[in-house]
Every structure is written in C-alpha cells, then in structure tokens.
N, C-alpha and C. Protein backbone atom coordinates (compact mmCIF):
# COMPACT_ATOMS: atom_id res chain seq x y z
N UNK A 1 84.25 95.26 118.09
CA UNK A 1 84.05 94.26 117.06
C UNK A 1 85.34 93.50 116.82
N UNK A 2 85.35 92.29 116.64
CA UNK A 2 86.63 91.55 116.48
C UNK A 2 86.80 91.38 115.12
N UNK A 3 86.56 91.99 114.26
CA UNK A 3 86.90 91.76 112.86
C UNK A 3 87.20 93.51 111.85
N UNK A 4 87.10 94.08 112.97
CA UNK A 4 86.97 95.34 112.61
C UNK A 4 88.20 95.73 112.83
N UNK A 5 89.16 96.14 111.58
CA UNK A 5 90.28 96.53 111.17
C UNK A 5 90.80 97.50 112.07
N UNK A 6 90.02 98.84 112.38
CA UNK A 6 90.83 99.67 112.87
C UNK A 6 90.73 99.30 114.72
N UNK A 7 89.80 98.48 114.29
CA UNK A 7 89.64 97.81 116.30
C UNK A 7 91.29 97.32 116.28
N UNK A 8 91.74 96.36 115.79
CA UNK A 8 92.30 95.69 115.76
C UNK A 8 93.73 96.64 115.63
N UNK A 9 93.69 98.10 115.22
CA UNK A 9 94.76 99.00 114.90
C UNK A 9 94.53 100.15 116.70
N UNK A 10 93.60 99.87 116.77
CA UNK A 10 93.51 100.53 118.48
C UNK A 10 94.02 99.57 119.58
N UNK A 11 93.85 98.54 119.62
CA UNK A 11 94.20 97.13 120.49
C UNK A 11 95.80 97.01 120.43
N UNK A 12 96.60 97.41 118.77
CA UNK A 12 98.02 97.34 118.76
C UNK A 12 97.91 95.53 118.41
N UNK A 13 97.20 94.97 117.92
CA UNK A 13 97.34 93.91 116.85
C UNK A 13 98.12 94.09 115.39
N UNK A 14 97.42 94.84 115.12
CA UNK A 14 98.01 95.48 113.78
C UNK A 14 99.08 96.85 113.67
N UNK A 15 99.65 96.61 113.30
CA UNK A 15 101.12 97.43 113.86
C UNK A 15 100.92 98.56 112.73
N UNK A 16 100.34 100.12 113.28
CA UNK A 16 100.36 101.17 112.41
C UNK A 16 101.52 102.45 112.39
N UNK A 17 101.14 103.35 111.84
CA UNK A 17 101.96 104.41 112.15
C UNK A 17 101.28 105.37 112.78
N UNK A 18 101.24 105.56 114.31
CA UNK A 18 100.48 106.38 114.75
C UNK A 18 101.45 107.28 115.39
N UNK A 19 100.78 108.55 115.13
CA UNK A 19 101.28 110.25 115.09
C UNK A 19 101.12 110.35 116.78
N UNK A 20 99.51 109.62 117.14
CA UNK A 20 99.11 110.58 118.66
C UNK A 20 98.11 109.27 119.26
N UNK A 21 98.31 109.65 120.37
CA UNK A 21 97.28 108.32 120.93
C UNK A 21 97.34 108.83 122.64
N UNK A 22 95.76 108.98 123.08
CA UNK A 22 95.20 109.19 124.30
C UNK A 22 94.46 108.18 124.43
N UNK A 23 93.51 108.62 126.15
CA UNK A 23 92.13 108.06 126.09
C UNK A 23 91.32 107.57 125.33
N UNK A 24 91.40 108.50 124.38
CA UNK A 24 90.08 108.47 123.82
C UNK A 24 90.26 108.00 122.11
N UNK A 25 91.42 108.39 121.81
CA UNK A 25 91.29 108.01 120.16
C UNK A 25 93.11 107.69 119.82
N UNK A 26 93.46 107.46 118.63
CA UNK A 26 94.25 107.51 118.36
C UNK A 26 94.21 108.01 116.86
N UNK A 27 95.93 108.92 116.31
CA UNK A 27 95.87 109.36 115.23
C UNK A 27 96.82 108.25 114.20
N UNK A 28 96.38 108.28 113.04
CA UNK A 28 97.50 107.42 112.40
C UNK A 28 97.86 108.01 111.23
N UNK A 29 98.88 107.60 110.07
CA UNK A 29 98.82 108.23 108.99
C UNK A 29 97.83 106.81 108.22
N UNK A 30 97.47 107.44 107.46
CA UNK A 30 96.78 106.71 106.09
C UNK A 30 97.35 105.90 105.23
N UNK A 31 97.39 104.73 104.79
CA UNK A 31 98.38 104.31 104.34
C UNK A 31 98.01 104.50 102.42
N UNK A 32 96.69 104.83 102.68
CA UNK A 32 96.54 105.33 101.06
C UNK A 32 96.31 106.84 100.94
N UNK A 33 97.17 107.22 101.38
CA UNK A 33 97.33 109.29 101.53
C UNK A 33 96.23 109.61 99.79
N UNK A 34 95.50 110.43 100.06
CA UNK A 34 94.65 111.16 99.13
C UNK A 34 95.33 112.65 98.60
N UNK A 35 96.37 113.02 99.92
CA UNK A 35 96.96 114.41 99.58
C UNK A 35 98.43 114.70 100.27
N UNK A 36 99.30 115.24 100.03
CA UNK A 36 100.24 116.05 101.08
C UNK A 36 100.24 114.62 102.13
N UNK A 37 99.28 115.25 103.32
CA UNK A 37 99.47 114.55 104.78
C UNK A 37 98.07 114.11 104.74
N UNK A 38 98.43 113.09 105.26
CA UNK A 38 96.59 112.31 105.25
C UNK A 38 96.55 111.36 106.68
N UNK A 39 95.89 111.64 107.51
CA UNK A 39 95.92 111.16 108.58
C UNK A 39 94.09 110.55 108.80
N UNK A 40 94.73 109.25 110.37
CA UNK A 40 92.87 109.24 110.31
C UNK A 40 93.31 109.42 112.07
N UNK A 41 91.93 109.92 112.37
CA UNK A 41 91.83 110.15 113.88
C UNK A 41 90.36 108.95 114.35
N UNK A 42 91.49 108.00 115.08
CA UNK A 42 89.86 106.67 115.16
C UNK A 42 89.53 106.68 116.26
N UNK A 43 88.26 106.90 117.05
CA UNK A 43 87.97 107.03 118.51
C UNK A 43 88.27 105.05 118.56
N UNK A 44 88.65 104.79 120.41
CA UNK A 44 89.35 103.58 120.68
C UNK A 44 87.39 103.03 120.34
N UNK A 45 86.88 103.24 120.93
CA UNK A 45 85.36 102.33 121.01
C UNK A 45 85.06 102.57 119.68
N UNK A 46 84.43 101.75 119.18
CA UNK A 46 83.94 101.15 117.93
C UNK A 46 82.57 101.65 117.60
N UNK A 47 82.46 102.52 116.78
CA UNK A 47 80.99 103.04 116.04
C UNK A 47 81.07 102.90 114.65
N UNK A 48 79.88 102.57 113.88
CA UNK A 48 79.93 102.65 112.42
C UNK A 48 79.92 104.05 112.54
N UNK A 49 79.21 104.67 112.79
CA UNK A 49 77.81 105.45 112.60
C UNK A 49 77.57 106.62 113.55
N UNK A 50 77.99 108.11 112.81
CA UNK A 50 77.72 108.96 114.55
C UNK A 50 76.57 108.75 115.02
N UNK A 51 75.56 108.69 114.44
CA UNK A 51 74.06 108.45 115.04
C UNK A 51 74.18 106.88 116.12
N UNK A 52 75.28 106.73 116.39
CA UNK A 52 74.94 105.00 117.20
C UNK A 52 75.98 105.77 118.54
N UNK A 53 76.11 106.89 118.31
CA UNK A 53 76.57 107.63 119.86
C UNK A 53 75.42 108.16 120.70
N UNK A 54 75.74 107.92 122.03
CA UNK A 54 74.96 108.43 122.74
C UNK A 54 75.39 110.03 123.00
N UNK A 55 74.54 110.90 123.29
CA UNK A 55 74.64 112.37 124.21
C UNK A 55 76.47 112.16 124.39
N UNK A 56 76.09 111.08 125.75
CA UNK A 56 76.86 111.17 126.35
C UNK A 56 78.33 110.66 125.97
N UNK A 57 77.85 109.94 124.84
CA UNK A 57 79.75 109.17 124.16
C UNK A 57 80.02 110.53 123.17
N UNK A 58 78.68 110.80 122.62
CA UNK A 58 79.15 112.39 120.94
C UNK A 58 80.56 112.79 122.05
N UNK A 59 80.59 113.16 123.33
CA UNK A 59 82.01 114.26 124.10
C UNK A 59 83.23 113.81 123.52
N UNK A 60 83.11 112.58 123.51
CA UNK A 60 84.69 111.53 122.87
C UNK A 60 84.95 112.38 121.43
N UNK A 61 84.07 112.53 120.57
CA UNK A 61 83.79 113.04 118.94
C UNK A 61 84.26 114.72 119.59
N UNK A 62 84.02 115.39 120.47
CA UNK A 62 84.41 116.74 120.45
C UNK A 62 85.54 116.79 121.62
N UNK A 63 86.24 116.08 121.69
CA UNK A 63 87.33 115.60 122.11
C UNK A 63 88.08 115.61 121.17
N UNK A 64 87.95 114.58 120.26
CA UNK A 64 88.66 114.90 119.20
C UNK A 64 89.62 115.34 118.63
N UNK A 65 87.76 116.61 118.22
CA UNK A 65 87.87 117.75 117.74
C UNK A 65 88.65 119.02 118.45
N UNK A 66 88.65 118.96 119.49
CA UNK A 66 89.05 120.13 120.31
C UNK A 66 90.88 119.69 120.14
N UNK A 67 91.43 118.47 120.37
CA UNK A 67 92.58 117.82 119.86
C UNK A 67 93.57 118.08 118.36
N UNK A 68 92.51 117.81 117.66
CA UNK A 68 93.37 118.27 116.42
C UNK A 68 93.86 119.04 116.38
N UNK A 69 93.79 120.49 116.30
CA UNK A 69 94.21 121.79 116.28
C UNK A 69 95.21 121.80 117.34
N UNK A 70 95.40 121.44 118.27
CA UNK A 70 96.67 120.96 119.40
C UNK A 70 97.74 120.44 118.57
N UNK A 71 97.17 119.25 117.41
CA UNK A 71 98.60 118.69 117.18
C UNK A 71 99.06 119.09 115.51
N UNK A 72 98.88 120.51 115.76
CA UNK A 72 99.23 121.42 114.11
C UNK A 72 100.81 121.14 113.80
N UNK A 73 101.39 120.90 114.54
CA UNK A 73 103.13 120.40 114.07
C UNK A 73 103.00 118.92 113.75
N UNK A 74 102.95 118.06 114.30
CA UNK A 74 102.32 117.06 114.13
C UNK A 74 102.13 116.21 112.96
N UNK A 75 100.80 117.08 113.11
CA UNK A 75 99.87 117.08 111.10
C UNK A 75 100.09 117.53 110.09
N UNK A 76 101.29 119.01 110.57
CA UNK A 76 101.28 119.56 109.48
C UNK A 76 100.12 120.37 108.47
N UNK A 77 99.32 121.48 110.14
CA UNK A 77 98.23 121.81 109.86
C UNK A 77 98.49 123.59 109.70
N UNK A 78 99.95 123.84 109.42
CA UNK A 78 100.00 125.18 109.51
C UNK A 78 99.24 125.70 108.24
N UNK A 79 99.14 125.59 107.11
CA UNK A 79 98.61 125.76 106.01
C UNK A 79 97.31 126.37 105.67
N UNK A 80 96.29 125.53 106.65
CA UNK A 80 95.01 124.63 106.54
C UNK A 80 94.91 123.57 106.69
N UNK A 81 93.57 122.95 106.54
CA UNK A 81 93.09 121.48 106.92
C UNK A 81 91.93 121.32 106.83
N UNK A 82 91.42 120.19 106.39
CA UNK A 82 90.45 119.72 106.17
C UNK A 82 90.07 118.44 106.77
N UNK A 83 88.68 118.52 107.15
CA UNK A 83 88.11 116.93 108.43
C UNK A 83 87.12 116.56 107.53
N UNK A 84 87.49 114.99 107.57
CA UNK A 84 86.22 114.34 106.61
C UNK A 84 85.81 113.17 107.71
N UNK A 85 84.32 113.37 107.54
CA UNK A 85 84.00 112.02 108.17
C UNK A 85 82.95 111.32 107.21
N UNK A 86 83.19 110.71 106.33
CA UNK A 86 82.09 110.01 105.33
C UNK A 86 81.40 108.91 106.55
N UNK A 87 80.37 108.73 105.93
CA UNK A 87 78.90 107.94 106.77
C UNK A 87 78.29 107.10 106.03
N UNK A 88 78.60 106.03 105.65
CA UNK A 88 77.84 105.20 104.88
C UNK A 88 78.87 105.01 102.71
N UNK A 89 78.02 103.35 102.29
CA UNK A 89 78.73 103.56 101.38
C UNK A 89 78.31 104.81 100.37
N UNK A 90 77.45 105.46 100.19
CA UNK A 90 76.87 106.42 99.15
C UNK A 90 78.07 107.22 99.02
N UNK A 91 78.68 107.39 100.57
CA UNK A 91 79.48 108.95 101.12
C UNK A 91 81.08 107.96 100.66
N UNK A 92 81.05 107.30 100.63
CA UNK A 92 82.56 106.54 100.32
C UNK A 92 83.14 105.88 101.62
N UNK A 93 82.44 105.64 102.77
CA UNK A 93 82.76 104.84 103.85
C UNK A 93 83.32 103.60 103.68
N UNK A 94 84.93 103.41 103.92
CA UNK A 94 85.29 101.87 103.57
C UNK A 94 85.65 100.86 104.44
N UNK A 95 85.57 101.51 105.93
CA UNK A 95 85.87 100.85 107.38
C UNK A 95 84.64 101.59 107.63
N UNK A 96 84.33 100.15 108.50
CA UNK A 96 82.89 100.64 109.39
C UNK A 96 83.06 100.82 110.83
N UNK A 97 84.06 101.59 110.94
CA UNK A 97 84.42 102.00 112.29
C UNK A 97 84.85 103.53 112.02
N UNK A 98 83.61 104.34 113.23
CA UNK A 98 83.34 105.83 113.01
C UNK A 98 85.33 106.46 112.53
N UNK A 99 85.90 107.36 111.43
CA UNK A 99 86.94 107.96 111.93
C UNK A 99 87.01 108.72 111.14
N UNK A 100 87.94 110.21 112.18
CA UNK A 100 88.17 111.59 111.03
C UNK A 100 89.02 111.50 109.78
N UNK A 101 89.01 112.06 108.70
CA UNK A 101 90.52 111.99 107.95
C UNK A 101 90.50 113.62 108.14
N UNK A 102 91.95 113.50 108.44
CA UNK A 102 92.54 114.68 108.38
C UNK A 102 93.34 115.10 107.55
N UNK A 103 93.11 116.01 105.96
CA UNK A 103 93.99 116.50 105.39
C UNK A 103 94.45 117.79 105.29
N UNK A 104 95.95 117.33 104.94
CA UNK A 104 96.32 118.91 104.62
C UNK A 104 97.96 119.01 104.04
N UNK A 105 98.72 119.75 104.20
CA UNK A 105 99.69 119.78 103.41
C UNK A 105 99.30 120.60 101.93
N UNK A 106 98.76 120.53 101.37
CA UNK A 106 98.73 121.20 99.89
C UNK A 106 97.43 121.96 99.53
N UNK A 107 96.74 122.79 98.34
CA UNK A 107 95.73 123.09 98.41
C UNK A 107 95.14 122.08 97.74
N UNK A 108 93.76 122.30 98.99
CA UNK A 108 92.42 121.25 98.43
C UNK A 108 91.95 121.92 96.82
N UNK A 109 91.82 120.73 96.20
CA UNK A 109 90.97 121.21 94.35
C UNK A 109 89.50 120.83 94.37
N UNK A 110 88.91 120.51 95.42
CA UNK A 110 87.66 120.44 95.58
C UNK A 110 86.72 121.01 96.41
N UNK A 111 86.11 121.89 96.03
CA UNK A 111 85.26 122.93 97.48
C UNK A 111 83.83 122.21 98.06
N UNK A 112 83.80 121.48 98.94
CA UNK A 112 82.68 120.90 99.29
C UNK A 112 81.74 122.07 99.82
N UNK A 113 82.17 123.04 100.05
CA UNK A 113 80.91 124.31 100.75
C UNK A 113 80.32 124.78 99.62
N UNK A 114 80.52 124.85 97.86
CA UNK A 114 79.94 125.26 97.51
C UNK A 114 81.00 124.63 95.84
N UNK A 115 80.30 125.40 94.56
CA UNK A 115 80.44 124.35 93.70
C UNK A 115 81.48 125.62 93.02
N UNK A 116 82.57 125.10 92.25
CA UNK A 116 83.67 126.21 91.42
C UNK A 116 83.05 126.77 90.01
C-alpha cells in the first residue's frame, strides 16, 4: 500500500529506529512506548488483517515468532514479555498494517488471561 505508514517504514522512506531486520520483517522501537521497552515487529508485505494471510504467507507470522525469543538481548526480554497483536478498531488497531508489539522491561499491571 502506498500510503501505509509502516510500508513506508519497511521501504526505508521513513527513517525509524530499527533493533532487527531480515527477510521477512523488521523490528523497531515504538515511538509511543506503553512500558519499559516497547517494540513493534512489522512483517515487510502488507496485511491489515491475519485472516487476509494465506496457509502459505501465516509461515512469515511464525517466523516471526520463532525470531523473537532469538533477540532476548536485544529487547530486553530477560524478565518476560509480552506479544500483542490487536485486529481491528474495537481491539485498538491504529496502523492497518498486520504488526507484533513487543513488551517488556517492567511488570505488566494488566492480566489479559484472566481478570485480578
């Protein structure tokens, strides 16, 4: 998409702070950190939406995933960590281009697995 912000942060138009960058995705920091370390992990091809992956693209998404945990110095994932992927505006989606946030650095005050 040519209007799509983080397209435009994968292409190297927009000049970010990126941690890690392969094939398949690149990591950046956040420039509105929510915690500690706040990173986003954006696959290079452009999805709103995991459901707009095929079978065969989801491997890029567990690529990733299998990635993160590789770059625990990095991120600054000795602690813990937490992966968010919001989906839509209900979920708080504010780029419509699929990407992980990765936090960590401090303890999370919110338990999404179950209620305090």
């Amino acid at each position: 998409m040519e209007d799509c912000l983080f397209c435009k942060f994968v292409k190297g138009e927009i000049p970010v702070n990126k941690v890690f960058e392969n094939e398949d995705f690149i990591v950046i920091r956040d420039i509105n950190p929510q915690c500690a370390n706040h990173f986003l992990a954006i696959p290079k091809t452009h999805y709103k939406y995991l459901g707009e992956m095929t079978e065969t693209e989801s491997k890029t998404l567990a690529r990733i995933l299998s990635t993160i945990p590789e770059l625990k110095n990095e991120l600054s994932l000795e602690g813990g960590y937490r992966l968010v992927i919001n989906q839509g505006d209900d979920a708080g989606q504010t780029v419509p281009h699929l990407h992980i946030h990765v936090l960590s650095g401090e303890k999370m005050g919110w338990n999404p697995a179950g209620r305090e």
